[in-house]
Every structure is written in structure tokens, then in C-alpha cells.
N, C-alpha and C. Protein backbone atom coordinates (compact mmCIF):
# COMPACT_ATOMS: atom_id res chain seq x y z
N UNK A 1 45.45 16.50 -24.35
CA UNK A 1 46.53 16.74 -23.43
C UNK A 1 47.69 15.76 -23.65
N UNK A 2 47.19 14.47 -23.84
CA UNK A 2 48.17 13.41 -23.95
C UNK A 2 49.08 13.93 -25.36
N UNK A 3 49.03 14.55 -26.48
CA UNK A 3 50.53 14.73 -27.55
C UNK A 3 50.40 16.23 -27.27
N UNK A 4 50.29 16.51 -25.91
CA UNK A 4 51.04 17.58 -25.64
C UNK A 4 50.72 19.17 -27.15
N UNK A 5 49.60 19.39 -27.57
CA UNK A 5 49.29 19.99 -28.45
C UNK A 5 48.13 20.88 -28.38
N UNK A 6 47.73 22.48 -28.06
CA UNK A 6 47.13 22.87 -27.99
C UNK A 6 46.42 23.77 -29.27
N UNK A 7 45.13 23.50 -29.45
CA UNK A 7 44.59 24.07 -30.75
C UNK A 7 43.68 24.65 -30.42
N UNK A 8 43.19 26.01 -31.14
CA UNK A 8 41.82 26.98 -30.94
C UNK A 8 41.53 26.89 -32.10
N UNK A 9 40.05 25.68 -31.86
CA UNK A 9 39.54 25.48 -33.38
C UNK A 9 40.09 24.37 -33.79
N UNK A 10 40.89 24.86 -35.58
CA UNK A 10 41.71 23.70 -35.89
C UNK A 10 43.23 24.51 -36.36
N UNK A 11 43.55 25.44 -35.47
CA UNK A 11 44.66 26.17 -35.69
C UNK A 11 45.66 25.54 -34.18
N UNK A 12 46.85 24.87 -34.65
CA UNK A 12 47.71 24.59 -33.82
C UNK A 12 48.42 25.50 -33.13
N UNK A 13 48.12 25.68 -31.72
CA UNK A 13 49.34 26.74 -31.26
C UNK A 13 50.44 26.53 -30.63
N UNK A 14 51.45 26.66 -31.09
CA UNK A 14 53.24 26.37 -30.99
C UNK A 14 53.55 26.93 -29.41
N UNK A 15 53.79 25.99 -28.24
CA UNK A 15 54.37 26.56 -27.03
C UNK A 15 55.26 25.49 -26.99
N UNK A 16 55.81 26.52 -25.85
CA UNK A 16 57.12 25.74 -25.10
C UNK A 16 56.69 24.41 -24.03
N UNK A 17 57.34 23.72 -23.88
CA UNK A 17 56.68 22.48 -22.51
C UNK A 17 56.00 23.32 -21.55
N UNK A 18 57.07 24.42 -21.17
CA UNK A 18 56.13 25.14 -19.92
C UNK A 18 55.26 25.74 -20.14
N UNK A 19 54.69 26.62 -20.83
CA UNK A 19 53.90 26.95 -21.74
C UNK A 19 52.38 25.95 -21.99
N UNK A 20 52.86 24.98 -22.11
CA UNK A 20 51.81 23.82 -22.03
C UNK A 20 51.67 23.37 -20.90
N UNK A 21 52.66 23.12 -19.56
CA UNK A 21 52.34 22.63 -18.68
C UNK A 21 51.56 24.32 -18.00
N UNK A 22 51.65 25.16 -17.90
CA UNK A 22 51.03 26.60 -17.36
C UNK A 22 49.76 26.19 -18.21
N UNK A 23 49.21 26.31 -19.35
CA UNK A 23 48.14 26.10 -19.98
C UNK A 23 47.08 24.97 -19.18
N UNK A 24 47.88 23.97 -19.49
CA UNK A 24 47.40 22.57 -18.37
C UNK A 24 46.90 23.10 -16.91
N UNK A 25 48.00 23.09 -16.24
CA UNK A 25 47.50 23.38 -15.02
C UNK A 25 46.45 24.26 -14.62
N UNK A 26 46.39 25.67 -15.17
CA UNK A 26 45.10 25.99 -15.30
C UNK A 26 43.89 25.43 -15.50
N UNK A 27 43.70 24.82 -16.55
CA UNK A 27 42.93 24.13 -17.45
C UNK A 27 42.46 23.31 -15.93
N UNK A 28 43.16 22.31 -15.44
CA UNK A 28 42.90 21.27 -14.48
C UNK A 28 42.23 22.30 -13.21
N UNK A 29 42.36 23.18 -13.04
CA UNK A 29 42.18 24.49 -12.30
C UNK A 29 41.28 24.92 -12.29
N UNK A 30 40.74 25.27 -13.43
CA UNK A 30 39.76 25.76 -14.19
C UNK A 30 38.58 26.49 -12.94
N UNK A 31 38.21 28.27 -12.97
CA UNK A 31 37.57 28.34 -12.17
C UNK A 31 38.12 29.14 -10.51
N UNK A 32 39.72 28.10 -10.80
CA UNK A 32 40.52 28.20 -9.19
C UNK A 32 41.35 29.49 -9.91
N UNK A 33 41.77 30.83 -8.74
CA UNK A 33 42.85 31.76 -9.00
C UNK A 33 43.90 31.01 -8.35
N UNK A 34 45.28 30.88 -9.26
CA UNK A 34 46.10 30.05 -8.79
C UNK A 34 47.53 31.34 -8.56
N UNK A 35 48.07 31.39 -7.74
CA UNK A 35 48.58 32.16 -7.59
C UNK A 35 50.01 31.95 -8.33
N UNK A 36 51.07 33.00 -8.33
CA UNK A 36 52.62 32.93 -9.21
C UNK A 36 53.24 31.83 -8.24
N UNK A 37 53.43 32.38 -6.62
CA UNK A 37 54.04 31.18 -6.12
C UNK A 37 53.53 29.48 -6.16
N UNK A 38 52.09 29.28 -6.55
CA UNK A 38 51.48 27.93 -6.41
C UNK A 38 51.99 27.48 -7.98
N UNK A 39 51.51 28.15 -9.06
CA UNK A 39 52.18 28.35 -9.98
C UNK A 39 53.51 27.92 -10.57
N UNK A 40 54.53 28.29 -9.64
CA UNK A 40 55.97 28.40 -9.70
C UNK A 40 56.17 27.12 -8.97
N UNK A 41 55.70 27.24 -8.01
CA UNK A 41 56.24 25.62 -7.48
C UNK A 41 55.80 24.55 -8.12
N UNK A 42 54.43 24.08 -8.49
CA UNK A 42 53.88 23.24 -9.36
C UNK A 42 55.10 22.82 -11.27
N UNK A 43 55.13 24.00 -11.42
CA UNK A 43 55.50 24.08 -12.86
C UNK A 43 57.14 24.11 -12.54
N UNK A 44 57.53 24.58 -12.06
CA UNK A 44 59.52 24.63 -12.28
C UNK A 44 59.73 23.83 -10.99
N UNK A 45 59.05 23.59 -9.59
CA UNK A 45 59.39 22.82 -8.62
C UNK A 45 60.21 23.91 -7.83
N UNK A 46 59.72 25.10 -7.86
CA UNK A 46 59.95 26.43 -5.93
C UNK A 46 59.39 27.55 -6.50
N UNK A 47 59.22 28.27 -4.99
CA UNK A 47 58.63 29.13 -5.36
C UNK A 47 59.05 30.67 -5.84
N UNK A 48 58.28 31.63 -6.16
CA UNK A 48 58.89 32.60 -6.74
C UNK A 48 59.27 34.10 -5.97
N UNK A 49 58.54 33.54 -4.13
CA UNK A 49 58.60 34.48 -3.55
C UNK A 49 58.02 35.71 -3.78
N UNK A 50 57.10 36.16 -4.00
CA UNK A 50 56.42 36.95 -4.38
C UNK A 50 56.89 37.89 -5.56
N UNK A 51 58.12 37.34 -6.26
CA UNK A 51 58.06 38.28 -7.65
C UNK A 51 57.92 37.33 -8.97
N UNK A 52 56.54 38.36 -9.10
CA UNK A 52 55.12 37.66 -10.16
C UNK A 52 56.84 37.80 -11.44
N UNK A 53 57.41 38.49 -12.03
CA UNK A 53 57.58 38.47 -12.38
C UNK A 53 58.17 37.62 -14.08
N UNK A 54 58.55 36.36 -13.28
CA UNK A 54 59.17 35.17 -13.91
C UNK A 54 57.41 34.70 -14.36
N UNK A 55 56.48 34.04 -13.59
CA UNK A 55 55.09 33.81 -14.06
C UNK A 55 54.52 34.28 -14.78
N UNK A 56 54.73 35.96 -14.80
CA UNK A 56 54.29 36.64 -15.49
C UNK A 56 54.33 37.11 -17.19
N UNK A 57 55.90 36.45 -17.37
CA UNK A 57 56.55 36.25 -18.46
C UNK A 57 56.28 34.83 -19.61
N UNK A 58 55.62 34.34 -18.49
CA UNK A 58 54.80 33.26 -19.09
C UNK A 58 53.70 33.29 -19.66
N UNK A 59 52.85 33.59 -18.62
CA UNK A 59 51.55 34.21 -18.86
C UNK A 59 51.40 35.10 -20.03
N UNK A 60 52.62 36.26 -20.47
CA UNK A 60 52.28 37.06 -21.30
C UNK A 60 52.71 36.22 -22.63
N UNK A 61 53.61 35.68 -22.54
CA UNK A 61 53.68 35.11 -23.74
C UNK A 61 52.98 34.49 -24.42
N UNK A 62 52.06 33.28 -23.57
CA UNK A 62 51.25 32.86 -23.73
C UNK A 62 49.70 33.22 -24.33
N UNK A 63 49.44 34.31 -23.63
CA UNK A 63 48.71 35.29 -24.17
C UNK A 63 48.49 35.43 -25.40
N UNK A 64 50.28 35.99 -25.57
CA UNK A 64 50.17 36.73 -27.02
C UNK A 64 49.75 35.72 -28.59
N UNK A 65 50.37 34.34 -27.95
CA UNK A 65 50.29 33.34 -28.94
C UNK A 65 48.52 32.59 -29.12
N UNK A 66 47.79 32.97 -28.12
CA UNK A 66 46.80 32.59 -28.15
C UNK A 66 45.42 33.85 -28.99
N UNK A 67 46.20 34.80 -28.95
CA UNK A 67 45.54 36.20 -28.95
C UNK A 67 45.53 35.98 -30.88
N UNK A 68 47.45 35.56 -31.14
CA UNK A 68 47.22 35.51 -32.46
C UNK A 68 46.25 34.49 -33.40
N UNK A 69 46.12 33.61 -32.36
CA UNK A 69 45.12 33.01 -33.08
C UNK A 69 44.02 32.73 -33.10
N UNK A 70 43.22 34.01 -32.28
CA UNK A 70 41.88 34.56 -32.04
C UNK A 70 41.05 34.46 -30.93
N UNK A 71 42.25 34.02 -29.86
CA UNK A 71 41.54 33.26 -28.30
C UNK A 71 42.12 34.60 -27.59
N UNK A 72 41.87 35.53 -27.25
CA UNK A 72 42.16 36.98 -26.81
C UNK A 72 42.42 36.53 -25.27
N UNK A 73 41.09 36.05 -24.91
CA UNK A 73 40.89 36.12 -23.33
C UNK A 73 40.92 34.88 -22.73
N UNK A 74 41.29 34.03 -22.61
CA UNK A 74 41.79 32.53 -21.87
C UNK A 74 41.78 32.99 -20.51
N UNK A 75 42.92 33.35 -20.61
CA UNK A 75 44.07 33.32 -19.10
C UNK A 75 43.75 34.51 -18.91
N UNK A 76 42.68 34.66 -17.08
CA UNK A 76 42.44 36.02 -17.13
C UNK A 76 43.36 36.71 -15.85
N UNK A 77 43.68 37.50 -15.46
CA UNK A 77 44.48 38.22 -14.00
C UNK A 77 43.43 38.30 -13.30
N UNK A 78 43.56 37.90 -11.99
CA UNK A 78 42.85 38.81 -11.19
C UNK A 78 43.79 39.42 -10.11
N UNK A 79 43.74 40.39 -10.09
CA UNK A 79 44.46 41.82 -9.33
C UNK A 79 44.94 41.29 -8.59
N UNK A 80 46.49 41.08 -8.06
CA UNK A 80 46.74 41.02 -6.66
C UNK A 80 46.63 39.47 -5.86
N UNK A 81 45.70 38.75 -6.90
CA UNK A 81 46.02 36.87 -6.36
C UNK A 81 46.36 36.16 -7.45
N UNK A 82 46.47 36.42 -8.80
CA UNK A 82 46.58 35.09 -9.75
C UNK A 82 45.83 35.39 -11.28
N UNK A 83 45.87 34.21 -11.48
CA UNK A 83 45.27 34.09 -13.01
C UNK A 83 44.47 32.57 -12.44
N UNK A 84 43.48 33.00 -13.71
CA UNK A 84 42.32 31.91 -13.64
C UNK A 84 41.88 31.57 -15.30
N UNK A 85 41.05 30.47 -15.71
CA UNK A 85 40.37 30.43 -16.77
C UNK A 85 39.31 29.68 -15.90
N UNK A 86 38.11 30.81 -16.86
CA UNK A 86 37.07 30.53 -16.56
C UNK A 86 35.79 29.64 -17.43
């Protein structure tokens, strides 16, 4: 956590600060569904008012960069409260 560098395996994966701090916070989470607004306030400092949207843009990105490098399922949704890793 400390040089800010996330790897699956020994493949480095390239994010943005927020990106890493969303990764993190989960991570510290781990288990907990954290919702877009807990989410949003934690990581940018307010909340998002209930449009997942902006979180969500995170989340997917994130996804996709983890997906390419063979970690598919990390960051999971659950319907209607959040994302979790389990």
C-alpha cells in the first residue's frame, strides 16, 4: 500500500490515485458493502446523493484494468447497496 502500487501476481496494474484510493478502501473494508455515497465522501470528500453514477465510473474502470490482467472478480456489486471484496 505504502508505493501506492497494485499487482495481481507479478503483473503491475496502472491506476489513477483514485483508483487506488477506491481499491484501498475496499481492501480496508474488506467483507463491508460500502455504499457510492460512503464511497464518495471518503474518496473525493461529499457525497454523491444517490447518483451511483460518478462511483460507478470508477468501479468500472477499475474492473476493466483488473479483468485485463486476469483478476475478473475483485470488486463485486451487490444490488441496490454497494460493492464489496470478499
Amino acid at each position: 500500500m505504502r508505493s501506492h502500487e497494485m499487482r495481481v501476481g507479478d503483473v503491475l496494474v496502472t491506476a489513477t490515485p483514485k483508483e487506488f484510493d477506491l481499491i484501498r478502501l475496499l481492501l480496508e473494508h474488506r467483507g463491508e458493502v460500502m455504499t457510492s455515497d460512503v464511497i464518495s465522501s471518503l474518496i473525493w470528500g461529499y457525497e454523491t446523493f444517490g447518483s451511483r453514477n460518478f462511483v460507478e465510473a470508477h468501479v468500472l474502470r477499475l474492473r476493466s484494468k483488473l479483468r485485463h490482467v486476469g483478476a475478473p472478480c475483485v470488486v463485486t456489486t451487490v444490488r441496490g447497496v454497494g460493492y464489496v471484496i470478499r
